[in-house]
N, C-alpha and C. Protein backbone atom coordinates (compact mmCIF):
# COMPACT_ATOMS: atom_id res chain seq x y z
N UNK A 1 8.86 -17.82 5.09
CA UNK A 1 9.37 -16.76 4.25
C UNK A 1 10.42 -17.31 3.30
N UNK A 2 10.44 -16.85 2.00
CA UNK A 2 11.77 -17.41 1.10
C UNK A 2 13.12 -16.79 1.62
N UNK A 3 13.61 -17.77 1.36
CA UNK A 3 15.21 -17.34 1.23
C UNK A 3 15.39 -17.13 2.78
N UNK A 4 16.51 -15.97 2.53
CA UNK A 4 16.43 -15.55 4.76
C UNK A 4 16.21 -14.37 4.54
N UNK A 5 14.75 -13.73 4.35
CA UNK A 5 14.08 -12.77 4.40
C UNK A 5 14.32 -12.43 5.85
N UNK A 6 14.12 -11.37 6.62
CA UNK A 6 13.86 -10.53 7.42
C UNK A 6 13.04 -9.44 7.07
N UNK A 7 12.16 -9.47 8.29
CA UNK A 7 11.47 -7.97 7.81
C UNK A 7 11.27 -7.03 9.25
N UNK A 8 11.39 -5.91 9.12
CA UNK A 8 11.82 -4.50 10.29
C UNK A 8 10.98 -3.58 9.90
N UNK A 9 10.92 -3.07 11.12
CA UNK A 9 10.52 -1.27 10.63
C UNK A 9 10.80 -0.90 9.87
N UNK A 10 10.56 0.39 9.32
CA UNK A 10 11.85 1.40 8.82
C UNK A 10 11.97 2.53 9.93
N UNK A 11 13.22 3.23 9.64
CA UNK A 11 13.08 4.23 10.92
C UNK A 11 13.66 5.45 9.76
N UNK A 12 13.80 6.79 10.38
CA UNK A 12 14.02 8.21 9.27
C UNK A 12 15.40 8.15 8.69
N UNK A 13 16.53 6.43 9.26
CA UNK A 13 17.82 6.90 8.60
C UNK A 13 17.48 5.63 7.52
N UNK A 14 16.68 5.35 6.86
CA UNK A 14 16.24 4.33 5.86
C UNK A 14 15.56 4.73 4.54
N UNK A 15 15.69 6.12 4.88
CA UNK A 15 14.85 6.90 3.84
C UNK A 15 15.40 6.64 2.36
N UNK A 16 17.18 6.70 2.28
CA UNK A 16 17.92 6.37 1.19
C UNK A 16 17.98 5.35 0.67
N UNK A 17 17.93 4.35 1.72
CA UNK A 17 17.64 2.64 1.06
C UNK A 17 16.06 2.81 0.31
N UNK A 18 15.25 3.10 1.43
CA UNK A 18 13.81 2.83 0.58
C UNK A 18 13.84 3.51 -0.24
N UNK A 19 13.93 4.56 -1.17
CA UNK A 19 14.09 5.36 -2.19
C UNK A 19 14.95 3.99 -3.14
N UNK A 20 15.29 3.90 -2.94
CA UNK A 20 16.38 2.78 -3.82
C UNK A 20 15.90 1.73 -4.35
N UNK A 21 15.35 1.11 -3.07
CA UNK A 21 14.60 -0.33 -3.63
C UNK A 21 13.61 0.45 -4.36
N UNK A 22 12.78 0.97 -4.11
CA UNK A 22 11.22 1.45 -4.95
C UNK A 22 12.03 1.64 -6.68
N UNK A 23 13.32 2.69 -6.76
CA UNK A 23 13.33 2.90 -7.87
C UNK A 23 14.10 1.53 -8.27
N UNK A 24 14.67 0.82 -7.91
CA UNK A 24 15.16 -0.10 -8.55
C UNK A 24 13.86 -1.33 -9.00
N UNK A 25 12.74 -1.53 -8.13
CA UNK A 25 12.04 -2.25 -8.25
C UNK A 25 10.89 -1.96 -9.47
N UNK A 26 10.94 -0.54 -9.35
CA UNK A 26 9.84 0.18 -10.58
C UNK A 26 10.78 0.19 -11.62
N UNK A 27 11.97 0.50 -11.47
CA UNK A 27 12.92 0.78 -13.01
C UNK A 27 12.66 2.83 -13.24
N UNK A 28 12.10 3.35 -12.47
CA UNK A 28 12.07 4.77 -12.66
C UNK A 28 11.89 5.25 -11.00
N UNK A 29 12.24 6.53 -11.05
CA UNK A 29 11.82 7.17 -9.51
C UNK A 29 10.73 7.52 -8.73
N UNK A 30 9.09 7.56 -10.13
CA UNK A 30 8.22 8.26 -9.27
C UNK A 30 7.82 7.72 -8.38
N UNK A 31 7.85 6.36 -7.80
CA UNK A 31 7.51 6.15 -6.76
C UNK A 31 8.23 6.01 -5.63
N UNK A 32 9.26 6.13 -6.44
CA UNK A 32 10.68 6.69 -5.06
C UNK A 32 10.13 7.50 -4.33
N UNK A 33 9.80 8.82 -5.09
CA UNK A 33 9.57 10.33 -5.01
C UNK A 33 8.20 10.51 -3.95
N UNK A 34 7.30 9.41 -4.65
CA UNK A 34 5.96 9.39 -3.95
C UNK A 34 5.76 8.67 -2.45
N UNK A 35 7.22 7.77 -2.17
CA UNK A 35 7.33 7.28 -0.83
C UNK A 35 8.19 8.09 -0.26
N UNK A 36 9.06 8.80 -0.60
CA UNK A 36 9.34 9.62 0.42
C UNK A 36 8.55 10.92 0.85
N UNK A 37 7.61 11.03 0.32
CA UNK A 37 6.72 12.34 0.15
C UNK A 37 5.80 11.79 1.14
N UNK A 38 5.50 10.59 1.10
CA UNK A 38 4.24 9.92 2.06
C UNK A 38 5.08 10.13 3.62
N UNK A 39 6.38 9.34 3.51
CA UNK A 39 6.58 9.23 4.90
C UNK A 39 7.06 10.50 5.62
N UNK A 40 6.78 11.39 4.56
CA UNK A 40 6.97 13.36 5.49
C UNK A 40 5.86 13.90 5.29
N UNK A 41 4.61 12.94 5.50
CA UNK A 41 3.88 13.93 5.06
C UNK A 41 2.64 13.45 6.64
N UNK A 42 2.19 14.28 7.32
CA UNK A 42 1.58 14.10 8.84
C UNK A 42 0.80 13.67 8.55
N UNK A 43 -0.34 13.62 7.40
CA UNK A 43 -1.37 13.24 6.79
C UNK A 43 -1.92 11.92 6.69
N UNK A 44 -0.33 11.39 6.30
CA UNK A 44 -0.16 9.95 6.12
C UNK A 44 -0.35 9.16 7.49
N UNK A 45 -0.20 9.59 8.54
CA UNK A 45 -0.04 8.82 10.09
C UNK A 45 -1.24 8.30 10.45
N UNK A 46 -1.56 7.10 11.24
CA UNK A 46 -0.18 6.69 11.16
C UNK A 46 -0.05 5.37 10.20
N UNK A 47 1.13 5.45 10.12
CA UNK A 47 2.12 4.89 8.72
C UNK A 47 2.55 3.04 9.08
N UNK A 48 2.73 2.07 7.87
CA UNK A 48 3.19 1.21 8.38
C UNK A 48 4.35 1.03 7.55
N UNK A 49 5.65 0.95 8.07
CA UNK A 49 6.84 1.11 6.38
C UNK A 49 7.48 -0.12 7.15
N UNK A 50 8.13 -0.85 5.82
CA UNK A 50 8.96 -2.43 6.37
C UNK A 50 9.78 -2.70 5.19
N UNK A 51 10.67 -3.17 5.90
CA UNK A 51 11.93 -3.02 4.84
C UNK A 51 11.85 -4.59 4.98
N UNK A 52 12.44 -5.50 4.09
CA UNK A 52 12.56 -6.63 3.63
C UNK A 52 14.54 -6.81 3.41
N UNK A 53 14.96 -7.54 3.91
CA UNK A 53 16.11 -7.90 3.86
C UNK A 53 16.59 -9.28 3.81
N UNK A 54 17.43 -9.59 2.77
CA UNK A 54 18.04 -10.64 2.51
C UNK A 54 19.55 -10.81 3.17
N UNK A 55 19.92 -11.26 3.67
CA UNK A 55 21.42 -11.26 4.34
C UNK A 55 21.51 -10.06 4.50
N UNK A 56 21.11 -9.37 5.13
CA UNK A 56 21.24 -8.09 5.61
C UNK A 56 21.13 -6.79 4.65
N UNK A 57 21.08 -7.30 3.32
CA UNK A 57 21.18 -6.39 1.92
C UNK A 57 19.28 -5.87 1.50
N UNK A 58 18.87 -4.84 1.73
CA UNK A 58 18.02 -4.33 1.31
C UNK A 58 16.86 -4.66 0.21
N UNK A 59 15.91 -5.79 -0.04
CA UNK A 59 15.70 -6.19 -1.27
C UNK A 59 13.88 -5.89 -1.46
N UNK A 60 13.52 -5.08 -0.46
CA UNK A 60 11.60 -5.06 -0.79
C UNK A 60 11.20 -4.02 0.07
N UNK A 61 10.27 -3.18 -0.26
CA UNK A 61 9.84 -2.46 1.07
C UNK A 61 8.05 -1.87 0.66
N UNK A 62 7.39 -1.68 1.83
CA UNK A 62 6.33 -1.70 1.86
C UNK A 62 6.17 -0.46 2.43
N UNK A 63 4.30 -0.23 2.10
CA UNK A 63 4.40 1.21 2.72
C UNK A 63 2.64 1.21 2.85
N UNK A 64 1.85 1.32 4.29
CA UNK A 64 0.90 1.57 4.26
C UNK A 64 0.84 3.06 4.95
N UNK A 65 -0.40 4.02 3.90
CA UNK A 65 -0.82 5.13 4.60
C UNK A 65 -2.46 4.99 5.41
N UNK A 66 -2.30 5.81 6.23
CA UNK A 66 -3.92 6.22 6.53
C UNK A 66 -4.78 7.28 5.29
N UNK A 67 -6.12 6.73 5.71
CA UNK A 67 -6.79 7.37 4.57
C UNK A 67 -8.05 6.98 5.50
N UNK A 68 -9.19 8.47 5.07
CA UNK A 68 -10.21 8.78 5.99
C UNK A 68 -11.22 8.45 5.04
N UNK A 69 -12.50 7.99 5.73
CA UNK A 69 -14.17 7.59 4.89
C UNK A 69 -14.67 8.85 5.16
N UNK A 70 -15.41 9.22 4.18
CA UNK A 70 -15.98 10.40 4.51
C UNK A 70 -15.68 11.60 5.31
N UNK A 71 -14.50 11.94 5.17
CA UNK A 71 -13.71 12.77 5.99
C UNK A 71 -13.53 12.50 7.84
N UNK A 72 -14.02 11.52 8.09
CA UNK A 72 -13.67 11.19 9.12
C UNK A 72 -12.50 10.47 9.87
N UNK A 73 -11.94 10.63 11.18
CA UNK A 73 -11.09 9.86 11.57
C UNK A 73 -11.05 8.28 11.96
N UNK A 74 -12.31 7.80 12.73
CA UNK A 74 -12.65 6.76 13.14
C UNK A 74 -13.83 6.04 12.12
N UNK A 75 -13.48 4.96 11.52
CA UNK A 75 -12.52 3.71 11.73
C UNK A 75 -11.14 4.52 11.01
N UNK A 76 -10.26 3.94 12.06
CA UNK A 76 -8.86 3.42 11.40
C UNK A 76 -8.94 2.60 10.24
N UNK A 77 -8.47 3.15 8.93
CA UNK A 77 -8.27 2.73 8.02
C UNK A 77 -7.12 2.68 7.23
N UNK A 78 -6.60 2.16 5.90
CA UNK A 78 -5.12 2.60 5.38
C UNK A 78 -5.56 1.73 4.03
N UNK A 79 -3.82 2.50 3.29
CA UNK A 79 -3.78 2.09 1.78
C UNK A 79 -2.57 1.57 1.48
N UNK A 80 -2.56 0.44 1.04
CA UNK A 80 -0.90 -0.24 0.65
C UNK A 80 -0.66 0.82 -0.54
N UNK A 81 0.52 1.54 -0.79
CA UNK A 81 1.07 2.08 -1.28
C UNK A 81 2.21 3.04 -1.40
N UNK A 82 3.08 2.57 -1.52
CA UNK A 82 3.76 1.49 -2.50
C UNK A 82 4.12 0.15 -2.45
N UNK A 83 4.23 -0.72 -2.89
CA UNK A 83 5.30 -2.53 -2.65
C UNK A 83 5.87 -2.26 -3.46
N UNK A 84 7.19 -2.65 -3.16
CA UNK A 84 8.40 -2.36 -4.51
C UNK A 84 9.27 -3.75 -3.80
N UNK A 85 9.83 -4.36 -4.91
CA UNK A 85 10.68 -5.43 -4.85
C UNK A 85 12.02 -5.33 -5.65
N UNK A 86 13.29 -5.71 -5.53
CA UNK A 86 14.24 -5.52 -6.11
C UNK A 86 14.12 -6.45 -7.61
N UNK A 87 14.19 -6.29 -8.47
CA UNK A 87 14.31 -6.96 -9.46
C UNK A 87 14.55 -8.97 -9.62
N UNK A 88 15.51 -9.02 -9.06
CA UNK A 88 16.49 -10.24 -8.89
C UNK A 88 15.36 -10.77 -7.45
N UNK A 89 14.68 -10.10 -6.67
CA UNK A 89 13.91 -11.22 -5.36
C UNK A 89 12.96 -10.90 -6.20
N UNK A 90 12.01 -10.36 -7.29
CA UNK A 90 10.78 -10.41 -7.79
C UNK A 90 10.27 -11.93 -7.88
N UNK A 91 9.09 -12.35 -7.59
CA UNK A 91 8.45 -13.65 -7.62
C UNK A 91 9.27 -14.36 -6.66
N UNK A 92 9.74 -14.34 -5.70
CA UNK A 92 9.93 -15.37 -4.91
C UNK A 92 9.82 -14.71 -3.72
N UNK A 93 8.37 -14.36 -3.39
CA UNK A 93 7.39 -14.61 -2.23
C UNK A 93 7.90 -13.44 -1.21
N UNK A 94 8.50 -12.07 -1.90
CA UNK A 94 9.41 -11.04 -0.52
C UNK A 94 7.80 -10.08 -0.62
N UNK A 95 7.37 -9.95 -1.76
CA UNK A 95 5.90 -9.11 -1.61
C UNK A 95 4.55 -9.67 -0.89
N UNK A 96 4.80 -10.83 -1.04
CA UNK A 96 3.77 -11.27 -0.63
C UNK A 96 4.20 -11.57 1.12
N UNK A 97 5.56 -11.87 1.88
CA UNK A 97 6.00 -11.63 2.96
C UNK A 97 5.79 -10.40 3.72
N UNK A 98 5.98 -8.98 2.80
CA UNK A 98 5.92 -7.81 3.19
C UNK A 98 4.17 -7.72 3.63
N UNK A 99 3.24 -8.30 2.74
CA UNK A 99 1.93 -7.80 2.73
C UNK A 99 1.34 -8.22 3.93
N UNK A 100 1.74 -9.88 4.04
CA UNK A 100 1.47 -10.39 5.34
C UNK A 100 2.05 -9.79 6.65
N UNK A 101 3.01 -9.43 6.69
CA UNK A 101 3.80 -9.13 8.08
C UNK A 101 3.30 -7.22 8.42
N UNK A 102 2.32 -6.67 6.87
CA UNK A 102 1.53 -5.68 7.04
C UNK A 102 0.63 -5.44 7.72
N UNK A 103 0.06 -6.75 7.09
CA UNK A 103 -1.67 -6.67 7.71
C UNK A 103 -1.53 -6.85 9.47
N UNK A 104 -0.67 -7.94 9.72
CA UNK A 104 -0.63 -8.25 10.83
C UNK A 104 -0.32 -6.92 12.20
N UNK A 105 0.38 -5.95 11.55
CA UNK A 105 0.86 -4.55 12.27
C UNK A 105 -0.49 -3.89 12.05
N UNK A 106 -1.19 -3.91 10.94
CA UNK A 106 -2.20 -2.79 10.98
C UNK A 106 -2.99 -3.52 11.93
N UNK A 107 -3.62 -4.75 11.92
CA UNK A 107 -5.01 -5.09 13.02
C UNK A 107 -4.41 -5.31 14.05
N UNK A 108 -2.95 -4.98 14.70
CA UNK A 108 -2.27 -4.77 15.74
C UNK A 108 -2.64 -3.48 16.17
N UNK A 109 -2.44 -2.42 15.29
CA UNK A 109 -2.43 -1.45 15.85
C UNK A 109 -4.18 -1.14 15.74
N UNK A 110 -4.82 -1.95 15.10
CA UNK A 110 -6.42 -1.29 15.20
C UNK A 110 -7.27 -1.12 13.57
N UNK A 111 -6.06 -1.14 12.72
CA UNK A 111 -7.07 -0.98 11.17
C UNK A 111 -8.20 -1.89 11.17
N UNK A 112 -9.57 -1.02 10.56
CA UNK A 112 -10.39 -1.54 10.02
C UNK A 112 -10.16 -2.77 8.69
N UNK A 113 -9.69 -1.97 7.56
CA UNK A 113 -9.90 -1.92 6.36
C UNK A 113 -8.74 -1.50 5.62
N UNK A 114 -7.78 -2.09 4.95
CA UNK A 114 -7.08 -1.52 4.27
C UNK A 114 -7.22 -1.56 2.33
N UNK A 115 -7.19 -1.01 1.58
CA UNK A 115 -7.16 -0.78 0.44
C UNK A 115 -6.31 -0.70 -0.19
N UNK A 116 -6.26 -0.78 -1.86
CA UNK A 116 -4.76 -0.91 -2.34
C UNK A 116 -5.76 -0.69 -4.32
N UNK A 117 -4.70 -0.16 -5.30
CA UNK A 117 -4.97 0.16 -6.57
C UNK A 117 -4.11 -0.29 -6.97
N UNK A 118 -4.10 -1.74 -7.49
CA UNK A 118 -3.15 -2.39 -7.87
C UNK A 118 -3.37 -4.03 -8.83
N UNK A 119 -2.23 -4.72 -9.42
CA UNK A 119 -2.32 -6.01 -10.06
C UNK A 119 -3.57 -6.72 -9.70
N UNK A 120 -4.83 -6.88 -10.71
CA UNK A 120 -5.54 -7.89 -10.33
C UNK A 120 -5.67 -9.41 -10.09
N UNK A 121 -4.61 -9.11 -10.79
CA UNK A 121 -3.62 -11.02 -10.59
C UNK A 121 -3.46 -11.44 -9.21
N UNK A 122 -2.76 -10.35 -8.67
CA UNK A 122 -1.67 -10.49 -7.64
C UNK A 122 -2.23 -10.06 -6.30
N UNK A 123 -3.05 -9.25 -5.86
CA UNK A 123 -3.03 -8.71 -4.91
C UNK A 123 -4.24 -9.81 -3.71
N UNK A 124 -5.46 -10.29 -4.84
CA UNK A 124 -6.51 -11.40 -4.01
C UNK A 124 -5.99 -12.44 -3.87
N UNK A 125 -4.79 -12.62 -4.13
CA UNK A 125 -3.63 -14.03 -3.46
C UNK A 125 -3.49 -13.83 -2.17
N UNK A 126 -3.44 -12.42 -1.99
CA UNK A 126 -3.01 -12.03 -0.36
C UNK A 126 -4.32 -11.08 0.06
N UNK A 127 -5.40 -11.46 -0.01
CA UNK A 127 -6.81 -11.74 0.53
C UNK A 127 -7.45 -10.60 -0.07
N UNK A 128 -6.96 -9.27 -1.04
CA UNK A 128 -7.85 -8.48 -1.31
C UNK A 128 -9.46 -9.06 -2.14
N UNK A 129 -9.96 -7.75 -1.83
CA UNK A 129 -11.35 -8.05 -2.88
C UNK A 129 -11.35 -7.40 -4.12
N UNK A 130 -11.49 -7.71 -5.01
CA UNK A 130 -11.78 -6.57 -6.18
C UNK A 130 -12.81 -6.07 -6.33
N UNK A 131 -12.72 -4.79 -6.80
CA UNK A 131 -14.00 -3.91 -6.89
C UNK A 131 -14.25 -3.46 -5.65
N UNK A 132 -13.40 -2.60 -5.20
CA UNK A 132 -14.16 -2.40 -3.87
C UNK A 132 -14.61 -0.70 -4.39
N UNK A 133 -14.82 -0.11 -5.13
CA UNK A 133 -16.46 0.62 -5.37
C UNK A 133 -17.70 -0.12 -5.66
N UNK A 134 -17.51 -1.35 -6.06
CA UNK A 134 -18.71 -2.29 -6.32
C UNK A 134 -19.66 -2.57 -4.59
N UNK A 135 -18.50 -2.44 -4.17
CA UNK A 135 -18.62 -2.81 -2.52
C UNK A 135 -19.09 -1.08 -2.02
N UNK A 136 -19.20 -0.24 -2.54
CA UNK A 136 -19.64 1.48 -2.09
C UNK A 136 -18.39 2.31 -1.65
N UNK A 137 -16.86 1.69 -1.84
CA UNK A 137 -15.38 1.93 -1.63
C UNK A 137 -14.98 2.76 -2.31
N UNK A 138 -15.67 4.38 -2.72
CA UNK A 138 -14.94 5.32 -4.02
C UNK A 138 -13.42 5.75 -3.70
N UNK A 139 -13.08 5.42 -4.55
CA UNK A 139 -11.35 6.10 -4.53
C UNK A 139 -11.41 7.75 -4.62
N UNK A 140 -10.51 8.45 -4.40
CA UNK A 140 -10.66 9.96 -4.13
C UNK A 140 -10.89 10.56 -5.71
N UNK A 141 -9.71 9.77 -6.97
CA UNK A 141 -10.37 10.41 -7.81
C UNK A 141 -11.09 8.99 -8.73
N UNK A 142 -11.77 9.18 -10.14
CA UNK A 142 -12.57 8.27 -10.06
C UNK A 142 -11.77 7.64 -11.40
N UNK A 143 -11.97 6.17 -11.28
CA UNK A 143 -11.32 4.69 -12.28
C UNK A 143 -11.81 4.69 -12.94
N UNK A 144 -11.52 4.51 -14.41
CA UNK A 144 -12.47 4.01 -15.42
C UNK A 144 -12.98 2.60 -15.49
N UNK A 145 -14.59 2.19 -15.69
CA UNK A 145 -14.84 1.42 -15.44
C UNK A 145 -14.08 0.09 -15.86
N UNK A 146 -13.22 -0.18 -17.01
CA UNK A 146 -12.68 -0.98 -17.39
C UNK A 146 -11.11 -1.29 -16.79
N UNK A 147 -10.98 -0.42 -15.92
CA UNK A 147 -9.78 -1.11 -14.29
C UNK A 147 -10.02 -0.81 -13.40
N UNK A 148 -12.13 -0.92 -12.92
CA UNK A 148 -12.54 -0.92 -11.67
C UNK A 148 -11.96 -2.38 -10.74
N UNK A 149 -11.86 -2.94 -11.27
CA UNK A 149 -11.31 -4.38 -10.47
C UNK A 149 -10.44 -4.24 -10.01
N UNK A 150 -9.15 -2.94 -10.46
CA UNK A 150 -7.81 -3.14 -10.15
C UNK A 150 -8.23 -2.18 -8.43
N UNK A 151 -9.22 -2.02 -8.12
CA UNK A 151 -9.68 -0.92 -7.33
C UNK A 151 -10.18 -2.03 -6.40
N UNK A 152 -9.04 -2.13 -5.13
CA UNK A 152 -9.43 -3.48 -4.41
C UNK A 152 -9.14 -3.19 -2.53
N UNK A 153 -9.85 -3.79 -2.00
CA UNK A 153 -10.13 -3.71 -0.23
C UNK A 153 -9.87 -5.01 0.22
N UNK A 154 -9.39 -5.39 1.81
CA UNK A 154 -9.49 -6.33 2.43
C UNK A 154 -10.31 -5.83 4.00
N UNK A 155 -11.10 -6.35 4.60
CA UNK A 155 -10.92 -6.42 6.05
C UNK A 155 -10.68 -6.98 6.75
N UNK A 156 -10.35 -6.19 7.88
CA UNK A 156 -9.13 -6.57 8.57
C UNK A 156 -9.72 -7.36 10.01
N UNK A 157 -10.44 -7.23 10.37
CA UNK A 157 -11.53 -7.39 11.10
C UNK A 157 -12.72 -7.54 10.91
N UNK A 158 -13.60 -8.27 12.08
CA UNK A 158 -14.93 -8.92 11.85
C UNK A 158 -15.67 -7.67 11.90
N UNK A 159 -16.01 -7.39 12.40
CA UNK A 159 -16.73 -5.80 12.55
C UNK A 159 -16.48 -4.88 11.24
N UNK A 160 -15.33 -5.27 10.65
CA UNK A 160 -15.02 -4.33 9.25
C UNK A 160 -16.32 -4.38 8.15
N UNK A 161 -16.74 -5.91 8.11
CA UNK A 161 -18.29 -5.61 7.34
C UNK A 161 -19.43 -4.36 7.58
N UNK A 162 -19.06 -4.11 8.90
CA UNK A 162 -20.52 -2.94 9.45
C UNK A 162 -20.15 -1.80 8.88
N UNK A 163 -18.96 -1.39 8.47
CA UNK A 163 -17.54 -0.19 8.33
C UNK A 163 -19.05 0.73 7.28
N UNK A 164 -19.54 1.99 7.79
CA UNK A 164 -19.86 2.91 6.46
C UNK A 164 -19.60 2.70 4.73
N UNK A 165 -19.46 3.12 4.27
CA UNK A 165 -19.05 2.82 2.88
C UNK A 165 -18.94 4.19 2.62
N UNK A 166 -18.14 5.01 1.34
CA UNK A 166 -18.34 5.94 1.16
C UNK A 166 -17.09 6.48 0.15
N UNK A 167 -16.58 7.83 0.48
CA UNK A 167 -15.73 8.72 -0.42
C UNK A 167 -14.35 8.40 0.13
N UNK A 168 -13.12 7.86 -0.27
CA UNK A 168 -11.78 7.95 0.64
C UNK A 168 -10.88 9.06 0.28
N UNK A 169 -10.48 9.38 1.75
CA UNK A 169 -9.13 10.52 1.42
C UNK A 169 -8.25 10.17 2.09
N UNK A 170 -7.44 10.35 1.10
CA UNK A 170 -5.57 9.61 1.08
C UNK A 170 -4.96 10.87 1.64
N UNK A 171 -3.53 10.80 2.11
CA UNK A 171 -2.91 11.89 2.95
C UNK A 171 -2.54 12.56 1.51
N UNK A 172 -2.24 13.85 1.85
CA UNK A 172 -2.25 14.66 0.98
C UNK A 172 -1.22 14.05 -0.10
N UNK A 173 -0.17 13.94 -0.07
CA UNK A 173 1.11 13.12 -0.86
C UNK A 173 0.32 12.61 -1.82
N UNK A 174 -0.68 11.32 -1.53
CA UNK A 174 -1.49 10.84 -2.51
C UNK A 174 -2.51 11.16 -3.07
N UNK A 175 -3.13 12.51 -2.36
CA UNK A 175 -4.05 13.11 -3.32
C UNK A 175 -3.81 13.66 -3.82
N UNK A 176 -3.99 13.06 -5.36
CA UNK A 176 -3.51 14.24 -6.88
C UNK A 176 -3.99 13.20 -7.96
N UNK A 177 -4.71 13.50 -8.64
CA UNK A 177 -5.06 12.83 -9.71
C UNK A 177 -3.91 11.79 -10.72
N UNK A 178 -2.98 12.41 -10.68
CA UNK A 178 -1.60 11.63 -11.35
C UNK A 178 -1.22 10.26 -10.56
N UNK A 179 -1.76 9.64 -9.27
CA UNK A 179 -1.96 8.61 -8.58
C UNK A 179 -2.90 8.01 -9.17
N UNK A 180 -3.82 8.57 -9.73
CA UNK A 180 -4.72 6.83 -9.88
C UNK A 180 -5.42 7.09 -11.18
N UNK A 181 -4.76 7.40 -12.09
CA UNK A 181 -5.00 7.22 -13.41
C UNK A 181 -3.87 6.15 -14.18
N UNK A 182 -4.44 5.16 -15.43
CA UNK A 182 -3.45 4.79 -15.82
C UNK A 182 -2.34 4.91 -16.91
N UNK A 183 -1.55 5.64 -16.94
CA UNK A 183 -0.55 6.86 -17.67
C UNK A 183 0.93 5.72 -18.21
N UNK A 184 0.78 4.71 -17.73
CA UNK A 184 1.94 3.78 -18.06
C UNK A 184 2.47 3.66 -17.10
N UNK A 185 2.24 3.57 -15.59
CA UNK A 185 3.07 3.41 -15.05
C UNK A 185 2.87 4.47 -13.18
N UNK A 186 1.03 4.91 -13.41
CA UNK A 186 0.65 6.05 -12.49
C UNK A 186 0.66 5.05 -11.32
N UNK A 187 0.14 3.19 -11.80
CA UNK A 187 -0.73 2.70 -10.39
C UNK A 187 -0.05 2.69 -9.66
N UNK A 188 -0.74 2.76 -8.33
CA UNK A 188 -0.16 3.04 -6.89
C UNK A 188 -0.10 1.73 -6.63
């Protein structure tokens, strides 16, 4: 890990820090707004949130939700959203720390498959696929074909190849069309 990263849970008295880093890391609040909405929202469970700390000072935080195939519960599945980094640790390896020390909690606790709508640069560094509707992976609302790539899956497990394919639903927080359109600033 760079620097002297640490990375933790989060627990419900962290709610003010994570609100903080997200808006400091975006430069605006909505995804402040949209992570604290996830982690009150039952929909979302269960949840993976991790705070990133530098000498004890607050500098990255992560946030996976659950999200159902075809309206079903089983497979365990989820969606990275949000990663937010503080400005000043951006590019030196706290996102890509958070993503790893993610995955590792979700196929702990059992995820299939996790998903993410995000940097096509950035995200198949830390094993996603792009195109995962190319793969039969529809997002709840639908991408225009020209940032289907940014529309990306990993699995998490060997058995994750057999996984259905189909329609995903995000906990309510994230279902709303204003999530996954690109508006300047919507991607999740």
């Amino acid at each position: 890990m760079p620097l002297n990263i640490t990375i933790r849970s989060t627990t419900v008295d962290d709610l003010v820090t994570i609100t903080d880093v997200h808006t400091l890391g975006f430069g605006y609040e909505k995804e402040a707004r949209l992570t604290a909405a996830l982690l009150a929202d039952a929909t979302a469970t269960p949840t993976v949130s991790l705070l990133a700390l530098h000498d004890g000072a607050p500098v990255g935080h992560i946030l996976f939700t659950r999200v159902r195939l075809n309206g079903r519960d089983d497979p365990l599945l989820h969606i990275l959203a949000p990663l937010a980094v503080t400005p000043e640790y951006q590019r030196k390896g706290v996102g890509g720390a958070l993503i790893r020390n993610g995955i590792e909690k979700l196929r702990s606790m059992g995820s299939k498959l996790v998903f993410v709508l995000g940097h096509k640069e950035y995200y198949p560094r830390h094993g996603f696929t792009l195109h995962a509707l190319r793969h039969g992976y529809q997002p709840p609302y639908p991408i225009p074909e020209e940032n289907s790539a940014y529309w990306m899956f990993q699995p998490l497990t060997p058995e994750a190849v057999n996984i259905e394919t189909g329609i995903l639903q995000c906990a309510d927080a994230l279902h709303h069309p204003a999530h996954w359109r690109d508006d300047g600033g919507a991607e999740i």
